[in-house]
Protein backbone atom coordinates (compact mmCIF):
# COMPACT_ATOMS: atom_id res chain seq x y z
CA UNK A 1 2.95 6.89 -13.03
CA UNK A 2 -0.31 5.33 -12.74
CA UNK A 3 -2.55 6.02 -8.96
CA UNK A 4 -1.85 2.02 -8.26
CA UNK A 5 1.74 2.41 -8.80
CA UNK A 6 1.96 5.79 -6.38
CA UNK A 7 0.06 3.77 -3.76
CA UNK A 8 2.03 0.74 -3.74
CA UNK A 9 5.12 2.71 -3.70
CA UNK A 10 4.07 5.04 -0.92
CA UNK A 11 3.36 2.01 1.02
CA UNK A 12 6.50 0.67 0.39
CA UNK A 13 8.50 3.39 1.38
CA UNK A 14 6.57 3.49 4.83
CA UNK A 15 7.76 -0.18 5.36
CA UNK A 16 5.36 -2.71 3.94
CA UNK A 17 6.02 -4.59 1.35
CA UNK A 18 4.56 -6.47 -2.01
CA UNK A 19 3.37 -10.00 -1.10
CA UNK A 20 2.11 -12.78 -3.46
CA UNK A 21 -1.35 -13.37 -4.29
CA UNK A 22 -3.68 -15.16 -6.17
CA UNK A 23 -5.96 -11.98 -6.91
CA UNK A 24 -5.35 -9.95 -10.33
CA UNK A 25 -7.34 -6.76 -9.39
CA UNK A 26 -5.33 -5.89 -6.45
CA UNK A 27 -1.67 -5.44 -5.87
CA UNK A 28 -1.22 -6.58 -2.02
CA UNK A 29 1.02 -5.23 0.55
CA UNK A 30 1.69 -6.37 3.66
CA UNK A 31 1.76 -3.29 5.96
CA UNK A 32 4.40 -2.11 7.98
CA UNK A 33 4.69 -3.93 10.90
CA UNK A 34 3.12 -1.39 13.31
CA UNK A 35 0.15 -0.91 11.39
CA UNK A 36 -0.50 -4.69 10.50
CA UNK A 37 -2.96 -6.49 8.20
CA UNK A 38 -2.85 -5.98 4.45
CA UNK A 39 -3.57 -3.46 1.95
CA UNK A 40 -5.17 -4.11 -1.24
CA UNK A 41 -4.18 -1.51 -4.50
CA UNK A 42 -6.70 -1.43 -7.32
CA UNK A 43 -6.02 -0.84 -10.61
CA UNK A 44 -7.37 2.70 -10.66
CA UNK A 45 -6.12 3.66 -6.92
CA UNK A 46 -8.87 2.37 -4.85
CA UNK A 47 -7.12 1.07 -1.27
CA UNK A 48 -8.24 -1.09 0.74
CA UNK A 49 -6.99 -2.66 4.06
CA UNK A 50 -7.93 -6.09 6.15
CA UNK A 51 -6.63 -9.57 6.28
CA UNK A 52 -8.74 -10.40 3.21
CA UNK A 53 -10.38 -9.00 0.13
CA UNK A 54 -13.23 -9.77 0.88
CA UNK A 55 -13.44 -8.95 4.64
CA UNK A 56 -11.35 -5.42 3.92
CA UNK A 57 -12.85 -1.36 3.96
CA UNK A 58 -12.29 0.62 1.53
CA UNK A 59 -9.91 4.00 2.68
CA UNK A 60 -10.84 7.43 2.80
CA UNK A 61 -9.80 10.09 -0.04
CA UNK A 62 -7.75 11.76 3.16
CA UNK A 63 -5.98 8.52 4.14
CA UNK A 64 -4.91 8.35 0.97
CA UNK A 65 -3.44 11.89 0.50
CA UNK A 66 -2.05 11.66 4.20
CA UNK A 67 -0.20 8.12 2.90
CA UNK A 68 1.49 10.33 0.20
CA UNK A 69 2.60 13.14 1.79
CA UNK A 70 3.73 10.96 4.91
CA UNK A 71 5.76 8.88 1.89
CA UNK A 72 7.21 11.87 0.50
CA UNK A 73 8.81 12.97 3.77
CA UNK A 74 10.30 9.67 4.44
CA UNK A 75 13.97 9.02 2.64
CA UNK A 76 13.72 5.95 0.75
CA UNK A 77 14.25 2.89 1.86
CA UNK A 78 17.65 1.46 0.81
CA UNK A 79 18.20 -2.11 2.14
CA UNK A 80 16.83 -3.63 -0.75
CA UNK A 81 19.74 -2.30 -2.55
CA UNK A 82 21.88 -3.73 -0.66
């Protein structure tokens, strides 16, 4: 599993979830709902969050390894199952 994919799903399990976009170096994901904006997934696991690419920050190395240890304690999501 590549960094990108690890990311995205991390943020998925925490609520947000994959919206469409016109960009092909970034995988965006609308945050969950109490952290708003978007979040933008490079290809090799850079992560970036604002309302637009261009007018987002990049994330810290520690943000990032807090987002997957935060995702790993939370039980999957399962409505999309449903």
């Amino acid at each position: 599993m590549t960094k990108q994919e690890l990311y995205v799903e991390a943020l998925i399990k925490m609520g947000g979830s994959v919206v469409p976009s016109r960009t092909r170096k970034y995988i965006v994901v609308e945050g969950p709902s109490n952290s708003g904006g978007l979040y933008y997934v490079g290809k090799a696991g850079a992560v970036r969050k604002g309302n637009t690419v261009s007018n987002s920050i990049s994330l810290s190395n520690n943000w990032k390894a807090s987002l997957l240890k935060a995702a790993k304690q939370q039980p999957y999501d399962t409505k999309e199952q449903s």
